[in-house]
Protein backbone atom coordinates (compact mmCIF):
# COMPACT_ATOMS: atom_id res chain seq x y z
CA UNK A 1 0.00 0.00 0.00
CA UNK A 2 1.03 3.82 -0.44
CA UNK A 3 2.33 5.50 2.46
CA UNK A 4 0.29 8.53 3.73
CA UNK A 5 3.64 10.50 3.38
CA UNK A 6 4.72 9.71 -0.08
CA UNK A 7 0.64 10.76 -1.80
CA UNK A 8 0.77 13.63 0.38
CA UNK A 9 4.36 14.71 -0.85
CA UNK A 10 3.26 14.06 -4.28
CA UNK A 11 0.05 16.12 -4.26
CA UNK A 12 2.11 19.09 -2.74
CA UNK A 13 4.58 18.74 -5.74
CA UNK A 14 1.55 18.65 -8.07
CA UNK A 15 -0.23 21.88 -6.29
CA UNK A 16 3.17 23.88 -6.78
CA UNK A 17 3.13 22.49 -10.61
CA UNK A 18 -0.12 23.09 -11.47
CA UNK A 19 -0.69 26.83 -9.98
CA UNK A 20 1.73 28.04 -12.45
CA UNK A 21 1.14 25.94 -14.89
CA UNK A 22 -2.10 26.85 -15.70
CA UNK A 23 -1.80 31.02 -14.93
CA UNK A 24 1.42 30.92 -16.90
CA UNK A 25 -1.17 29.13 -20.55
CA UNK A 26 -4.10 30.99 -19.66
CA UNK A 27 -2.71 34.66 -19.43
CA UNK A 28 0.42 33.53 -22.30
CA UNK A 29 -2.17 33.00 -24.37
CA UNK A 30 -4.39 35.88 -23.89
CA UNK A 31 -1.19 38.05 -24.55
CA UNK A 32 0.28 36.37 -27.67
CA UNK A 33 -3.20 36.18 -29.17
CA UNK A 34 -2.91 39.89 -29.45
CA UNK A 35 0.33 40.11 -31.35
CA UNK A 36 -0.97 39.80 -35.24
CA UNK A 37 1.20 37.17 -36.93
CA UNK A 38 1.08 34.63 -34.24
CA UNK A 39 -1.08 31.92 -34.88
CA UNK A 40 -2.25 30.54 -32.10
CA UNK A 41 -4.16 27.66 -33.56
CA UNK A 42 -0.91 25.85 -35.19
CA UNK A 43 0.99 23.22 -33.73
CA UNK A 44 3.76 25.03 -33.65
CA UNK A 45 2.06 28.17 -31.59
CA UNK A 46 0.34 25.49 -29.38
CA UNK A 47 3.80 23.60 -28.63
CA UNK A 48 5.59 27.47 -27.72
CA UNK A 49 2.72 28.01 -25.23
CA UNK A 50 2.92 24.61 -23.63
CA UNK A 51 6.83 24.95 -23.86
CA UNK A 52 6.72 28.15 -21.84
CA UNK A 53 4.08 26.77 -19.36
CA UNK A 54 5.94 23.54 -18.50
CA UNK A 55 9.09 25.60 -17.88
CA UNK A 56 7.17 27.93 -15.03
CA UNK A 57 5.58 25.03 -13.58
CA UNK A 58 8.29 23.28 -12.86
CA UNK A 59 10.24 26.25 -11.83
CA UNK A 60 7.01 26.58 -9.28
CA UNK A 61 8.27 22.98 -8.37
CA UNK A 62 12.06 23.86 -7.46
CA UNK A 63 11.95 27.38 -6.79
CA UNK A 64 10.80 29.29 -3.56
CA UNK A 65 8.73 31.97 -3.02
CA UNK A 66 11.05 35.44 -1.63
């Protein structure tokens, strides 16, 4: 069986991934959507917003608050 400790480790590690994770696509997106020769509905546009989300979540992982 899992041990209390190591689900409630992992949940904490997915709170501080997912926070910034999703604040960092939802207002990337609104912003870029405004600049005219981005497409946002290409693969390409969809992989440099996902790109730029994973790297802020998982500097929300590994990096403190100040």
């Amino acid at each position: 069986m899992w041990k209390r400790g190591i689900v409630k480790k992992n949940l904490e590690k997915l709170k501080k991934f997912i926070k910034p994770f999703i604040l960092t696509y939802v207002l990337f997106s609104i912003a870029i959507g405004f600049y005219p020769t981005f497409d946002f509905y290409s693969f390409k546009g969809q992989l440099i917003i996902l790109g730029v989300s994973l790297f802020n979540g998982i500097s929300g992982v590994y990096i403190k608050k100040l």
